[in-house]
N, C-alpha and C. Protein backbone atom coordinates (compact mmCIF):
# COMPACT_ATOMS: atom_id res chain seq x y z
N UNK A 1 142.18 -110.29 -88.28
CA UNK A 1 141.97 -110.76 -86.92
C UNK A 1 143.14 -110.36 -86.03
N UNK A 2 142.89 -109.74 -84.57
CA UNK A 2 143.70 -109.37 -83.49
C UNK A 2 144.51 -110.17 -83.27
N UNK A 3 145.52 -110.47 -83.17
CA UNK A 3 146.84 -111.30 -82.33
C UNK A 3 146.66 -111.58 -80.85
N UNK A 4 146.34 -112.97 -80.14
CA UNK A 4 146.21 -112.73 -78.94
C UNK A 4 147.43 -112.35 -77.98
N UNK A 5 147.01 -111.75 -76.90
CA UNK A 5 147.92 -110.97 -76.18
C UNK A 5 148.40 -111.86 -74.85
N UNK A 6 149.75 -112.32 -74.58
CA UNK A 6 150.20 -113.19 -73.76
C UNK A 6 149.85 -112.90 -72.54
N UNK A 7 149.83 -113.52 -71.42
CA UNK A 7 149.76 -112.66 -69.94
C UNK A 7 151.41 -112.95 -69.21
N UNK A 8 151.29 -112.58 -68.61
CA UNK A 8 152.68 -112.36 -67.95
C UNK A 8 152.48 -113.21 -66.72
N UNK A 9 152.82 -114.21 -66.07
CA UNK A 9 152.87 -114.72 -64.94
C UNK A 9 153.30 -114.18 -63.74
N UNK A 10 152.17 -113.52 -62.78
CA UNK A 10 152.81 -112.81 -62.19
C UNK A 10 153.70 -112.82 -60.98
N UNK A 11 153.56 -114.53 -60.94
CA UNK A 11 154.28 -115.04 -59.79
C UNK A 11 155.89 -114.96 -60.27
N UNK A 12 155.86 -115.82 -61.49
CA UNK A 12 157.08 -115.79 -61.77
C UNK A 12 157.72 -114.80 -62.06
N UNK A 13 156.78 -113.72 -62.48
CA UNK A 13 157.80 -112.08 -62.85
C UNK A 13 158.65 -111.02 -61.38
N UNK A 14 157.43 -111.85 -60.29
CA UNK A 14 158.50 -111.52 -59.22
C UNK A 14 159.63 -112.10 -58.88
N UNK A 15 159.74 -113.64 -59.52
CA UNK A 15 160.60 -114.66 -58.52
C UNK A 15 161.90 -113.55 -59.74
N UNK A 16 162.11 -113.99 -61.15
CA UNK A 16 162.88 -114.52 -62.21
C UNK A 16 162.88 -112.76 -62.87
N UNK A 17 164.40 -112.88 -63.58
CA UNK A 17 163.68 -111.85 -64.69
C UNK A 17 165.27 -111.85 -65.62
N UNK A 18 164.69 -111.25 -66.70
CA UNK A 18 165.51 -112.07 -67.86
C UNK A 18 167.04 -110.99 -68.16
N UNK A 19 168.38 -111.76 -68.46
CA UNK A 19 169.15 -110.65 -68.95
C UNK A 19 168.86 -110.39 -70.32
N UNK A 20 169.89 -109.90 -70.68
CA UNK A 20 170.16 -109.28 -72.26
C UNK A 20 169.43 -109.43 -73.14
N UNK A 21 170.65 -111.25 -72.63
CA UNK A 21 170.60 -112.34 -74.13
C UNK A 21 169.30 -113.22 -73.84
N UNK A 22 168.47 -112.39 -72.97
CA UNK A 22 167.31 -113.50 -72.74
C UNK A 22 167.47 -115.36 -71.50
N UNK A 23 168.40 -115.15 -71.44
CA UNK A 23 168.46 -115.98 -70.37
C UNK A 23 167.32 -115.57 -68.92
N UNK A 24 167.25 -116.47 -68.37
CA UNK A 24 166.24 -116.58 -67.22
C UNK A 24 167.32 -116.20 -66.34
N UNK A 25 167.69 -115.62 -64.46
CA UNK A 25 167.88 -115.64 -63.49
C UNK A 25 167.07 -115.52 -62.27
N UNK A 26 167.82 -116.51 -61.28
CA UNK A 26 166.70 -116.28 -60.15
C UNK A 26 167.53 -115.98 -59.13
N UNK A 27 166.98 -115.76 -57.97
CA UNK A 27 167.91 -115.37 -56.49
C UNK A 27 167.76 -116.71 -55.75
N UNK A 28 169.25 -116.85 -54.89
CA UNK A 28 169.28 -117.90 -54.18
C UNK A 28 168.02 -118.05 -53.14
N UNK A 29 167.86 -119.01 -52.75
CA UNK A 29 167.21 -119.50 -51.31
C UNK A 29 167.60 -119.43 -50.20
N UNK A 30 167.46 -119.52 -48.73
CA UNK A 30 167.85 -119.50 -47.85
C UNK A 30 169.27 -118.35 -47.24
N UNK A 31 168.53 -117.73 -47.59
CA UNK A 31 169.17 -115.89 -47.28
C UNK A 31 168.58 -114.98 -46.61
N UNK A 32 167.53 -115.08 -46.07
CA UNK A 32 166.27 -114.33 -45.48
C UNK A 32 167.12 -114.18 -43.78
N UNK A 33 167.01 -115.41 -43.01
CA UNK A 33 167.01 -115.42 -41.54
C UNK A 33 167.82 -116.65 -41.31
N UNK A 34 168.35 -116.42 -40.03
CA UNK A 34 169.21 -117.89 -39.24
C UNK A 34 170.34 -117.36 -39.75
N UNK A 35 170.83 -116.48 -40.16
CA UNK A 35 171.84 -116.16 -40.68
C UNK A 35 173.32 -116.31 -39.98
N UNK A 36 173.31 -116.80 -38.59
CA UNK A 36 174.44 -116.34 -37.65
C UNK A 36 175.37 -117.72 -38.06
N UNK A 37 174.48 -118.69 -38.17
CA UNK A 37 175.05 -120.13 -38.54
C UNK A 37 175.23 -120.35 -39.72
N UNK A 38 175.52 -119.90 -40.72
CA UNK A 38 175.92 -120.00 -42.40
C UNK A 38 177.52 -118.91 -42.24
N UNK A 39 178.26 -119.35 -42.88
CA UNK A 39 179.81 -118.67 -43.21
C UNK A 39 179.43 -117.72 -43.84
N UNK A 40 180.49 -116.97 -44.04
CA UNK A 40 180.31 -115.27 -44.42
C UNK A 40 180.20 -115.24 -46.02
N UNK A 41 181.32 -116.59 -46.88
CA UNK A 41 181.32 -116.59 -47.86
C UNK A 41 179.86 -117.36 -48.43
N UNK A 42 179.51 -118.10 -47.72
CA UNK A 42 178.43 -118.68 -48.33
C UNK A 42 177.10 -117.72 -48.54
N UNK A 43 177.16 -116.76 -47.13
CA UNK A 43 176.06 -115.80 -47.14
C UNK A 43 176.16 -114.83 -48.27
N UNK A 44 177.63 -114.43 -48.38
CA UNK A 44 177.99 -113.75 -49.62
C UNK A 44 177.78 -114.36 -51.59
N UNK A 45 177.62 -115.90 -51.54
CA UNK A 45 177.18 -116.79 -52.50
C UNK A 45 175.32 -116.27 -52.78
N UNK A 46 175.18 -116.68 -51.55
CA UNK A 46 173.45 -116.44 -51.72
C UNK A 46 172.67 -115.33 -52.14
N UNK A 47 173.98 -114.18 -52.01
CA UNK A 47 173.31 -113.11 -52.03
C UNK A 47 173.17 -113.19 -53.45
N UNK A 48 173.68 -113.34 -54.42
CA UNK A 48 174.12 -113.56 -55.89
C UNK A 48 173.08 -113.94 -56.43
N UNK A 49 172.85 -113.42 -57.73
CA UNK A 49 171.66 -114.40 -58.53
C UNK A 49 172.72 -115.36 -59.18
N UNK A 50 171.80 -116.46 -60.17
CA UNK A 50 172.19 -117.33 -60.69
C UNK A 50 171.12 -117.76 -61.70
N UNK A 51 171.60 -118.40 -63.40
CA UNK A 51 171.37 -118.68 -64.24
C UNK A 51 170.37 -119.76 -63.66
N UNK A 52 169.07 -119.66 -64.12
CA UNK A 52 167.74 -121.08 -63.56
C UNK A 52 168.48 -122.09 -64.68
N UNK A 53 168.44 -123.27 -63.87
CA UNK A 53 168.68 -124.64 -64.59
C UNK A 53 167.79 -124.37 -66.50
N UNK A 54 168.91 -124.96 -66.77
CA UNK A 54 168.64 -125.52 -68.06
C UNK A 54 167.04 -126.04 -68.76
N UNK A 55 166.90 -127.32 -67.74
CA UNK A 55 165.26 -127.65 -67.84
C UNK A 55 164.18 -126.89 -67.80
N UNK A 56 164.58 -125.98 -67.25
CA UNK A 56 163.32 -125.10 -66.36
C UNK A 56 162.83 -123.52 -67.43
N UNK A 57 164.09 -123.81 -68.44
CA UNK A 57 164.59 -122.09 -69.18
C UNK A 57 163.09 -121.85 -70.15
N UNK A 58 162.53 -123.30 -70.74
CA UNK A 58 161.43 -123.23 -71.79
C UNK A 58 160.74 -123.12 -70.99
N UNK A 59 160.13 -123.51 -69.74
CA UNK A 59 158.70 -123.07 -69.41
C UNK A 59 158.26 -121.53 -68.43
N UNK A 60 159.98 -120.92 -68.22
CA UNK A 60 160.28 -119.39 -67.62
C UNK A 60 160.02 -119.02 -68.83
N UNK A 61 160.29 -119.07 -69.75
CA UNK A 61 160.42 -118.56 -71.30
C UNK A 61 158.74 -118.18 -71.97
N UNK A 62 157.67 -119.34 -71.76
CA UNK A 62 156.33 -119.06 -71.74
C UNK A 62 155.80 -118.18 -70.75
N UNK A 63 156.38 -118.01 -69.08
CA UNK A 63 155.70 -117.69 -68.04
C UNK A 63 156.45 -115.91 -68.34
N UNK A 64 157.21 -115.71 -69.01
CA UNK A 64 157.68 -114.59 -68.96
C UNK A 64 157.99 -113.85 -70.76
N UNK A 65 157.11 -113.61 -70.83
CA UNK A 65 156.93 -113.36 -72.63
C UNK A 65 157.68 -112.22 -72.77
N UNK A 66 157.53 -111.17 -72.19
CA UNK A 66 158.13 -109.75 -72.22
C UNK A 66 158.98 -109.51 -71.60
């Protein structure tokens, strides 16, 4: 019997995507527009990805098989 074949979430494969060691990352929020009123360093923070919370790593982990 065939092995079933996972699907890939395709929402989340745009938001998230995995390093190496398999960890999840996502891109900050509020970086798009309004930009004149946020500090240079903070705009420079946002630009950055960052490790998705802890809680969240097992169900990125199902939504992103490959």
């Amino acid at each position: 019997m065939a092995k079933l074949k996972l699907k890939t979430h395709k929402g989340a494969s745009k938001r998230f995507k995995k390093t190496g060691t398999g960890k999840i990352v996502r891109n900050h929020a509020f970086a798009r527009h309004i930009l004149t009123s946020k500090s240079r360093s903070r705009k420079r923070k946002l630009g950055q990805s960052v490790v998705a919370d802890a809680a969240d790593q097992a169900k990125l982990s199902e939504m992103l098989p490959y």
